[in-house]
Protein backbone atom coordinates (compact mmCIF):
# COMPACT_ATOMS: atom_id res chain seq x y z
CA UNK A 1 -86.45 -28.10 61.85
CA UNK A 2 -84.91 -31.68 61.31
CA UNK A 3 -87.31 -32.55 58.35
CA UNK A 4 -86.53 -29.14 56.92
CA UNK A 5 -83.06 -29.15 57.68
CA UNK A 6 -82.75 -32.64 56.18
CA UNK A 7 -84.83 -30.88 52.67
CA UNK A 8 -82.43 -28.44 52.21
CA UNK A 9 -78.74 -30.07 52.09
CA UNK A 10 -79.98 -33.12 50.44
CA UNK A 11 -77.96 -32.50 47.13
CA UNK A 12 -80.17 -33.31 44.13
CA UNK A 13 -83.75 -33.11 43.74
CA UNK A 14 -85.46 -36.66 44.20
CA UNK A 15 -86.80 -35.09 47.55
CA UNK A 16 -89.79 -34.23 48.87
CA UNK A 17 -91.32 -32.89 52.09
CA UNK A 18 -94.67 -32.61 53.99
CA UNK A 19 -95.39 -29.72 56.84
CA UNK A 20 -97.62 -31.28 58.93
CA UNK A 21 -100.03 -29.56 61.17
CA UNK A 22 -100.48 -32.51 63.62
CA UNK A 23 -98.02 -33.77 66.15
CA UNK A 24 -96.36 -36.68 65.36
CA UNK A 25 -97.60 -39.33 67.33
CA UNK A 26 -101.11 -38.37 65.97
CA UNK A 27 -99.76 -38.43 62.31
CA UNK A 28 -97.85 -41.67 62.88
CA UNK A 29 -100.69 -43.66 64.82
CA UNK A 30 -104.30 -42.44 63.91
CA UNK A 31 -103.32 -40.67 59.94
CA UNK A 32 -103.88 -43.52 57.80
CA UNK A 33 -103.30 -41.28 55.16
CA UNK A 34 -99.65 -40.39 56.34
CA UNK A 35 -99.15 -44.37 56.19
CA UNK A 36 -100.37 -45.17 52.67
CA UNK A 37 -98.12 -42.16 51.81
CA UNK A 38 -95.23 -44.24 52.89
CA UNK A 39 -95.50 -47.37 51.77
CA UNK A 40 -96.05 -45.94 48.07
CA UNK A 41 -92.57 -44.33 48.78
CA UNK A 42 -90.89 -47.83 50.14
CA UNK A 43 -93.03 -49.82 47.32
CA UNK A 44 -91.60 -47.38 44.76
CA UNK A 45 -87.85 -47.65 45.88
CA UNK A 46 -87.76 -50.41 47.65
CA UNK A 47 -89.67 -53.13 46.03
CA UNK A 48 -89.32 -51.64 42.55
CA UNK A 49 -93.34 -51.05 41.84
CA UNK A 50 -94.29 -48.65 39.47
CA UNK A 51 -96.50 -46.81 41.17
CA UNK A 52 -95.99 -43.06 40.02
CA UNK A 53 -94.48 -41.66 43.42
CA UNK A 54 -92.02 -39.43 41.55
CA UNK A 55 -94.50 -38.76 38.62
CA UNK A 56 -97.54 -37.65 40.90
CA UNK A 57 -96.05 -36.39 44.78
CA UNK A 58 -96.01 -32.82 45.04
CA UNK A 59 -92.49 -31.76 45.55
CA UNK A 60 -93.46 -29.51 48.51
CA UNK A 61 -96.63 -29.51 50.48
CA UNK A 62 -96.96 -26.83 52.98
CA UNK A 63 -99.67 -26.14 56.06
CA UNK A 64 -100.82 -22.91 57.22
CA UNK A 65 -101.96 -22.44 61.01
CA UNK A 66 -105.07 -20.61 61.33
CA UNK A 67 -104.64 -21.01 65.29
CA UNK A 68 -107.66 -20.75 67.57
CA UNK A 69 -110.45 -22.63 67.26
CA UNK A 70 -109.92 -23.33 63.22
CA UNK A 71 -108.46 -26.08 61.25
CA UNK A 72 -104.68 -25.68 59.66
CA UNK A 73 -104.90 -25.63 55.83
CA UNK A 74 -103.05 -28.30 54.91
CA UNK A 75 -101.50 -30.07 52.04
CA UNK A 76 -100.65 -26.32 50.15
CA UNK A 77 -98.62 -27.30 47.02
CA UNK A 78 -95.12 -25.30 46.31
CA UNK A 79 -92.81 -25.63 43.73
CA UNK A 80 -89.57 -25.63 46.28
CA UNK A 81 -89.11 -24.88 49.60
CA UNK A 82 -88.05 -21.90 50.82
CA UNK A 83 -90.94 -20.75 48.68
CA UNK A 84 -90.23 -18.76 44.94
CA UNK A 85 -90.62 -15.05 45.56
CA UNK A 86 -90.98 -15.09 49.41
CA UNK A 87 -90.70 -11.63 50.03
CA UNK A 88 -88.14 -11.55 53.13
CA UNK A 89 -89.74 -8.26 54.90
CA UNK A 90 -87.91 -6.73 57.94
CA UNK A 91 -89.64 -5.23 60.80
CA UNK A 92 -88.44 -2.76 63.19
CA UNK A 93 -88.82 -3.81 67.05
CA UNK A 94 -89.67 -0.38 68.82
CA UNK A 95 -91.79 0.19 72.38
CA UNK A 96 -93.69 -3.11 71.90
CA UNK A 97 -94.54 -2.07 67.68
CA UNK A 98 -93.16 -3.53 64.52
CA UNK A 99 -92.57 -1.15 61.64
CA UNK A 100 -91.45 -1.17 58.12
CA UNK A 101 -88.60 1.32 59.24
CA UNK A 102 -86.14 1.80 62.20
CA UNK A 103 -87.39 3.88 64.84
CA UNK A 104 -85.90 7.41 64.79
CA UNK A 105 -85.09 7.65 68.23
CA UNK A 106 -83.17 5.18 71.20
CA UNK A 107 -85.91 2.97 73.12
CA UNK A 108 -85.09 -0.28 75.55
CA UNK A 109 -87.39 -2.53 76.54
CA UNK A 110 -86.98 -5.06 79.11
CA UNK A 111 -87.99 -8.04 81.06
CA UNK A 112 -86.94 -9.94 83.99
CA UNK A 113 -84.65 -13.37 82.54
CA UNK A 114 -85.67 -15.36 85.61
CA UNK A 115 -89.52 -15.01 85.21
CA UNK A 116 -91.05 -17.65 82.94
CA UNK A 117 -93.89 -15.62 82.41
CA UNK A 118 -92.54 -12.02 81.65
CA UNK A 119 -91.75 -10.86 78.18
CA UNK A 120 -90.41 -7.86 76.24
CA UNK A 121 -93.59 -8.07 73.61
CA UNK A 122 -94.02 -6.33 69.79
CA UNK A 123 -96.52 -6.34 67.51
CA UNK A 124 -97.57 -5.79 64.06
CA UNK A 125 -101.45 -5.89 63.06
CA UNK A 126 -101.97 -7.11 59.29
CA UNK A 127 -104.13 -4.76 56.91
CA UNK A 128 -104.82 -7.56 54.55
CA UNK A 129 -105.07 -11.21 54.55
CA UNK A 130 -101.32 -12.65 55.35
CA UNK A 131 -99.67 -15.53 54.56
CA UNK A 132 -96.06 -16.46 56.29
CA UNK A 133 -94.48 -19.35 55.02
CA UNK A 134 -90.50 -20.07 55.86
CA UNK A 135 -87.72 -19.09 57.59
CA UNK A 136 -87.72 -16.15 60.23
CA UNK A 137 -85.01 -14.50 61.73
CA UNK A 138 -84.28 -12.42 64.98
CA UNK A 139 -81.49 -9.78 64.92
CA UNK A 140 -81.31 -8.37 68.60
CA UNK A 141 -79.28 -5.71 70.37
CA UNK A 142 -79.39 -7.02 73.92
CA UNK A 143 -77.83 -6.21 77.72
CA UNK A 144 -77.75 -7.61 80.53
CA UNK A 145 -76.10 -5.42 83.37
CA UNK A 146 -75.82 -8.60 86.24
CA UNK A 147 -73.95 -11.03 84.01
CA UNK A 148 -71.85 -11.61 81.18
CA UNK A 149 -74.17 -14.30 79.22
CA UNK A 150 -77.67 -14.11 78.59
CA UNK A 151 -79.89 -16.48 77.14
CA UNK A 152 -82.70 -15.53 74.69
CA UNK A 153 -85.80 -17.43 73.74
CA UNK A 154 -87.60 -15.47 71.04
CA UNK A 155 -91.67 -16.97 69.71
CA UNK A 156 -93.82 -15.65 67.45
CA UNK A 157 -97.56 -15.53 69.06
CA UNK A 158 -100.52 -14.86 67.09
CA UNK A 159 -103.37 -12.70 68.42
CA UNK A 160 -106.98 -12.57 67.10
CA UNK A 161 -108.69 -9.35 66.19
CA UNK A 162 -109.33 -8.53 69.66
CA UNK A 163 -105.22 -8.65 70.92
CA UNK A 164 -106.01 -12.42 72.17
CA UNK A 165 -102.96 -14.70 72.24
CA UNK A 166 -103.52 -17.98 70.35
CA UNK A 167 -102.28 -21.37 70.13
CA UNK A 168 -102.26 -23.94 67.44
CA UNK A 169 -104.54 -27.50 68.52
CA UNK A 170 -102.04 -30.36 66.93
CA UNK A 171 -104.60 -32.78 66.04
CA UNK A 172 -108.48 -32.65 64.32
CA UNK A 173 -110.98 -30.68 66.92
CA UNK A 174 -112.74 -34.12 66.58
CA UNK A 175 -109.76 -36.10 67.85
CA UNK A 176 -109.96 -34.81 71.21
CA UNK A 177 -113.26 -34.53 74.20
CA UNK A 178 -113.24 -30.64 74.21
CA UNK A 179 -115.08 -28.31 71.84
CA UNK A 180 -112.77 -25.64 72.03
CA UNK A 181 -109.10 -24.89 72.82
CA UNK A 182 -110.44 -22.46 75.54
CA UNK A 183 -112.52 -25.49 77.33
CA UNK A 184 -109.29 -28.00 77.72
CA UNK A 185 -107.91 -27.66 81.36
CA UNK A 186 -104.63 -25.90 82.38
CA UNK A 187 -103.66 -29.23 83.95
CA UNK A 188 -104.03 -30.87 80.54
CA UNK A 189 -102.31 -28.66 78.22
CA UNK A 190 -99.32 -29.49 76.74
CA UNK A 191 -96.97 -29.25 74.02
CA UNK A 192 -97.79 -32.68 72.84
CA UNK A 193 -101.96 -31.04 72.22
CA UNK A 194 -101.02 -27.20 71.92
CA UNK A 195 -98.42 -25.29 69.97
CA UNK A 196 -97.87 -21.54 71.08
CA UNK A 197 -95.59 -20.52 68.11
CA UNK A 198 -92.27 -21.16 66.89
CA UNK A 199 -88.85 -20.48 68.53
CA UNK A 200 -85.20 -19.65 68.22
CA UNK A 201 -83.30 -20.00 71.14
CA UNK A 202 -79.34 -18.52 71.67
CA UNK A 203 -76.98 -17.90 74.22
CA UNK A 204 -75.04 -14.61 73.53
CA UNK A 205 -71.80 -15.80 74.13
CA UNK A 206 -72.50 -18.56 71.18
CA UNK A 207 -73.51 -15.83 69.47
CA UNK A 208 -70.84 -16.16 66.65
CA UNK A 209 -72.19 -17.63 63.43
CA UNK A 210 -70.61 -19.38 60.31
CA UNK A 211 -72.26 -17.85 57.19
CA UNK A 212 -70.81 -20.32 54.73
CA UNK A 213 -72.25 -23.34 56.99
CA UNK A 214 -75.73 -21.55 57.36
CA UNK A 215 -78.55 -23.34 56.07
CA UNK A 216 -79.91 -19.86 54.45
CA UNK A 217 -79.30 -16.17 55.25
CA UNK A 218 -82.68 -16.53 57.65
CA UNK A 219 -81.22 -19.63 59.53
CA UNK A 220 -77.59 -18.79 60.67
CA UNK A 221 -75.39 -21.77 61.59
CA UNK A 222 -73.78 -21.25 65.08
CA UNK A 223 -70.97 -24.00 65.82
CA UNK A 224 -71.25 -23.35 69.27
CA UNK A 225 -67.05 -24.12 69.36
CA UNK A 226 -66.01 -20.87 71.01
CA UNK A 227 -67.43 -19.03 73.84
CA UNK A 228 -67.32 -15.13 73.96
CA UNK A 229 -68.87 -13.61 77.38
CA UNK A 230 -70.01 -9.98 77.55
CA UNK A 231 -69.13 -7.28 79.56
CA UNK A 232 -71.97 -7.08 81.72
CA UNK A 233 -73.80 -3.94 80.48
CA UNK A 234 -72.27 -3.88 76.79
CA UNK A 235 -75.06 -4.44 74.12
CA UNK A 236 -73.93 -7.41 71.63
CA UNK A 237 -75.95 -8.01 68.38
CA UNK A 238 -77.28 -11.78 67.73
CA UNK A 239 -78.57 -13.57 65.11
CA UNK A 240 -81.66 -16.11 66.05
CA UNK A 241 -82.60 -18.29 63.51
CA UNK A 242 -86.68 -19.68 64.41
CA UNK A 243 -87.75 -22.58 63.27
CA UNK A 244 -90.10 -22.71 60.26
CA UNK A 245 -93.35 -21.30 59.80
CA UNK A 246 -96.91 -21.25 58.00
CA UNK A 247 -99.28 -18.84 59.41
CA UNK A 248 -102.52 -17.31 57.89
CA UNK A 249 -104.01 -14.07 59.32
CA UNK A 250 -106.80 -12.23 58.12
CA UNK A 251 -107.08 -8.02 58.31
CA UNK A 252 -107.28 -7.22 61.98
CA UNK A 253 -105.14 -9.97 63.22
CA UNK A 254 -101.36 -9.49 64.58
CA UNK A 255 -98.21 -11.32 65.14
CA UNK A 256 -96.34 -10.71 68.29
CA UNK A 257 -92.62 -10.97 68.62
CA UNK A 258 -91.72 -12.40 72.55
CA UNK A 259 -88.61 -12.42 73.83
CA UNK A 260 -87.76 -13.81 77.23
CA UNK A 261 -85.02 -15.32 79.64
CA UNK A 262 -86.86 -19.05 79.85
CA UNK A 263 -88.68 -21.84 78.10
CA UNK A 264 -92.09 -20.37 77.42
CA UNK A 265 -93.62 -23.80 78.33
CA UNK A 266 -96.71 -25.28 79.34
CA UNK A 267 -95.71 -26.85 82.78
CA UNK A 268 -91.95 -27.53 84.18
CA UNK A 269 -90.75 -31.21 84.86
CA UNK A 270 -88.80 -30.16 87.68
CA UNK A 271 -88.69 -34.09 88.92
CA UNK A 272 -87.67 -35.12 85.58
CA UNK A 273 -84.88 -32.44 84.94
CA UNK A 274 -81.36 -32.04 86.43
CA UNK A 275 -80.87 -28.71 87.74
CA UNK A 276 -79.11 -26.30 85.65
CA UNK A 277 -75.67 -24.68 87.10
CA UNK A 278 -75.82 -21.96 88.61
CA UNK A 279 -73.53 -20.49 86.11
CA UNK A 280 -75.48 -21.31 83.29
CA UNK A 281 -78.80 -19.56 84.29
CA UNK A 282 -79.93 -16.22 83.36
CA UNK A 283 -79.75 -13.38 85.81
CA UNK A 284 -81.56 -10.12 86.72
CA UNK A 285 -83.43 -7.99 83.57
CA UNK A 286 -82.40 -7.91 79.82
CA UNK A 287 -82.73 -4.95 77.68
CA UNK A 288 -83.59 -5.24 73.94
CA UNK A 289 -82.10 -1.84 72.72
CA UNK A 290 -84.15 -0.87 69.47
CA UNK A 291 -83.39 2.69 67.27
CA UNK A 292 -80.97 3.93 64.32
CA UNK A 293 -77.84 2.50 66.55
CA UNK A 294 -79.02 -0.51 67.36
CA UNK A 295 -81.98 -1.39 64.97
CA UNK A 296 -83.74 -4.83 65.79
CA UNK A 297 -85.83 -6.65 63.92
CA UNK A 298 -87.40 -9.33 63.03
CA UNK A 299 -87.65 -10.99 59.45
CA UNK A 300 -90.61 -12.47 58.24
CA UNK A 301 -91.06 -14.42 55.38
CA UNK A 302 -94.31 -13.13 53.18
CA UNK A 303 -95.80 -15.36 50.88
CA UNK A 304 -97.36 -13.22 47.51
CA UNK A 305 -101.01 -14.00 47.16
């Protein structure tokens, strides 16, 4: 969210951005492309050469994860970024659905906030071929009865036809000694080679945001200079801004909203971390409270095609 973060307050428009699908230490030392790219930009305002960087760079040049075994489209030309006519569609959360409306009656589903692996889960399956490009946004009516603070992480998952969960390879197939994501060893996977989906992370009682600092409506500012703890058992509403997206999904596919207590991770650097407080950890199950009283959602942002 830096690079996009960075786009969007620069005040005038001599800017321009590039949404990689690779990780960076791939794009920085074995892209070639990526490098030429920058020394036309330093040639241009640096050394003064007239090289037609600001006549001939696309303004904004998006890439859409096909996750799974396929290639990212890259290099998808925009006019601006957050797109022209992004349609901004909201999504109900109700007993592990999305739907275009609230649900008429009260559900809550839960998880346990100490388990790394347990998730309240909701999903939506695409009619028609799908692209999401931008800014999404969580709004969640949450409880926790054993504490007054909770922490949420909230990712966006892709599944294949078949319900699968996906994940995104961060380099060319041919860059690495496996044929398939399935074939690269649990030992081996990481977030540096494999990218689950993106995240927003918030602790409730930072849940108070500053509209007129906010990046966008879809990516609330939270100056984090107050803290507001709950009465354990009250529901509180938050606003979760997740990083930036481009996904593709054909008819049949699905996105899956998951919201848990911890870093959805690949493996934990216990040896490499400080322990956390005790005070600052999550405790016992959180309830997501979804219905016409407390109606939460997620926002996507659809790209017309």
């Amino acid at each position: 969210m830096g690079s996009v973060r960075g786009w969007m307050t620069i005040p005038h428009d001599k800017k321009w951005i590039r949404w990689s699908s690779y990780q960076e230490w791939y794009e920085l030392y074995c892209h070639p492309e990526s490098d030429h790219e920058l020394y036309r930009y330093f040639d241009f305002y640096l050394k003064g050469k007239d090289n037609g960087w600001e006549k001939d760079t696309p303004r904004v040049r998006w890439s859409a994860l096909q996750f799974g075994n396929r290639e990212a489209i890259d290099n998808i030309e925009y006019e601006d970024f957050p797109v022209p006519g992004t349609d901004y569609r909201e999504l109900f959360l109700h007993n592990g659905t999305l739907n275009s409306e609230p649900a008429k009656e009260t559900s809550v589903s839960t998880y346990d906030s100490t388990n790394k692996d347990d998730f309240a889960d909701f999903t939506y399956t695409f009619k028609d071929k799908t692209r999401l490009v931008g800014l999404p946004k969580a709004v969640l009516y949450v409880s926790c009865e054993e504490k007054d603070d909770l922490i949420i992480f909230v990712t966006l998952r892709k599944r294949d036809a078949k319900g699968n969960l996906l994940m995104h390879l961060n380099f060319p197939f041919k860059a690495m000694p496996y044929d398939t994501i399935e074939a690269i060893p649990t030992k081996e996977q990481a977030v540096l080679n494999l990218h689950k989906g993106s995240m927003g992370i918030l602790r409730a009682s930072h849940r108070a945001y500053d509209p007129a600092r906010s990046l966008h409506p879809q990516f609330p500012f939270h100056p984090h200079d107050k803290e507001e703890k709950i009465t354990p058992g009250t529901i509180v509403k938050l606003e979760i801004g997740i990083w930036s997206i481009g996904y593709d999904f054909d008819a049949g596919e699905s996105i899956s909203v998951q919201i848990g207590g911890q870093l959805p991770a690949f493996t934990e650097y216990d040896a490499f971390s400080k322990p956390r407080p005790e005070h600052e950890k999550n405790k016992g199950t959180h309830k997501i409270h979804t219905g016409p009283e407390h109606p939460s959602s997620i926002i996507l942002p659809f790209i017309p095609q």
